[in-house]
Each structure stands twice: as structure tokens, then as C-alpha cells.
C-alpha atoms as a PDB file:
ATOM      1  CA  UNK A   1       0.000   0.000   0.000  1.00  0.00           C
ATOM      2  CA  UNK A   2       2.669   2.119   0.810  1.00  0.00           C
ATOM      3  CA  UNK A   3       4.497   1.803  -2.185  1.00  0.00           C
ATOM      4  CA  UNK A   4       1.303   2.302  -4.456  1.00  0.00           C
ATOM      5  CA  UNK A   5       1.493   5.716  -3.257  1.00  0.00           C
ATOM      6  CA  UNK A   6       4.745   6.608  -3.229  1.00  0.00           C
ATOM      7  CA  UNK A   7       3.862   5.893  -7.074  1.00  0.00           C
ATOM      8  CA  UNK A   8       1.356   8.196  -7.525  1.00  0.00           C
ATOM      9  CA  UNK A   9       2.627  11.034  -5.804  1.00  0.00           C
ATOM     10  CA  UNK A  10       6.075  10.720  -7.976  1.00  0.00           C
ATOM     11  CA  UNK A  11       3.446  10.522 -11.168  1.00  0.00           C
ATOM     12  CA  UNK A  12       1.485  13.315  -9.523  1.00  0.00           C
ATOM     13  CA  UNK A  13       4.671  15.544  -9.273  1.00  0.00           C
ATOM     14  CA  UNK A  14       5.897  14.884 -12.496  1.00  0.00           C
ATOM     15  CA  UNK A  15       2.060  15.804 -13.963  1.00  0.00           C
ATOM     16  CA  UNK A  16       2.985  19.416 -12.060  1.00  0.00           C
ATOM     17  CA  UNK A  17       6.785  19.485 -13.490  1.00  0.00           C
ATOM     18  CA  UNK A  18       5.220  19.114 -16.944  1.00  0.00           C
ATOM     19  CA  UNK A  19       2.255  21.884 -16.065  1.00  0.00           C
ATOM     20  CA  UNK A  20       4.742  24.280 -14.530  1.00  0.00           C
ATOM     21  CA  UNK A  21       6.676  24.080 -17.740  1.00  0.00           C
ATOM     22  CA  UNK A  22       4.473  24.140 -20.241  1.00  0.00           C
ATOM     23  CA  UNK A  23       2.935  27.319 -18.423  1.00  0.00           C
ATOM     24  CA  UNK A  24       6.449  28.875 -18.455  1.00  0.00           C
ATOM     25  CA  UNK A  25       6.703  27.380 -22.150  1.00  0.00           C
ATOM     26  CA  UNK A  26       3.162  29.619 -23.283  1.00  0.00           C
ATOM     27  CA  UNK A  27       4.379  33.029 -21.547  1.00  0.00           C
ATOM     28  CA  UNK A  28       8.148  32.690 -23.038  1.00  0.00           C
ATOM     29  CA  UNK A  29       6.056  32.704 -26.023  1.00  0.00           C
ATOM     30  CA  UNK A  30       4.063  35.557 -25.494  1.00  0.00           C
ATOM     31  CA  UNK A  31       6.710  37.685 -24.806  1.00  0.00           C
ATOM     32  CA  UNK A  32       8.178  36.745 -27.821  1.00  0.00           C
ATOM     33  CA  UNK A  33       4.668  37.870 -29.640  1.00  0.00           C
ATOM     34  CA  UNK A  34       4.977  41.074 -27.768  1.00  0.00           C
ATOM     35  CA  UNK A  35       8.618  41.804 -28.429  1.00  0.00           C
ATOM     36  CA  UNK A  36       8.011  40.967 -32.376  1.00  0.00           C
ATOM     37  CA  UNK A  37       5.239  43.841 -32.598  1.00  0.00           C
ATOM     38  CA  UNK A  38       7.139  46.528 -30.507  1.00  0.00           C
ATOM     39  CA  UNK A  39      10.010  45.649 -32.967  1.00  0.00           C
ATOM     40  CA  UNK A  40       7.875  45.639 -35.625  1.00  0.00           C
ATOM     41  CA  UNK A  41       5.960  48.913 -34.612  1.00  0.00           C
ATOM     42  CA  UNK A  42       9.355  50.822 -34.281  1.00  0.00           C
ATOM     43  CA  UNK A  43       9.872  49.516 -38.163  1.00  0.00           C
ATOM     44  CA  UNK A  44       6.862  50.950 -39.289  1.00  0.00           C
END
């Protein structure tokens, strides 16, 4: 019993790992949109 949830809490954490960095993933991203059209703004 013990074991069976040492299991899930490992798979638990790793499901958060994978949240955490897809979340810092999406606003890398949207900084990148943002930098693009201040760049692109100063071109124009």
C-alpha cells in the first residue's frame, strides 16, 4: 500500500513538473509575440 502511493505522488509531481513548464513554455512565447510587434511597430 505504501508503495502504491509513493507511485502516484512521484506521477502526480511529475504531472505538475510538466504543467509548470508548459505554463512557463506559453508566456516565453508571449513575450516573444509582444517583443516581435514593438520591434515591428518601431519599423513601421
Amino acid at each position: 500500500m505504501n508503495k502504491k502511493t509513493t507511485i502516484s505522488t512521484k506521477s502526480f509531481h511529475k504531472k505538475r513538473l510538466k504543467e509548470l513548464r508548459v505554463k512557463k513554455l506559453e508566456q516565453k512565447m508571449k513575450l516573444n509575440i509582444l517583443k516581435r510587434k514593438k520591434i515591428s511597430n518601431k519599423d513601421g
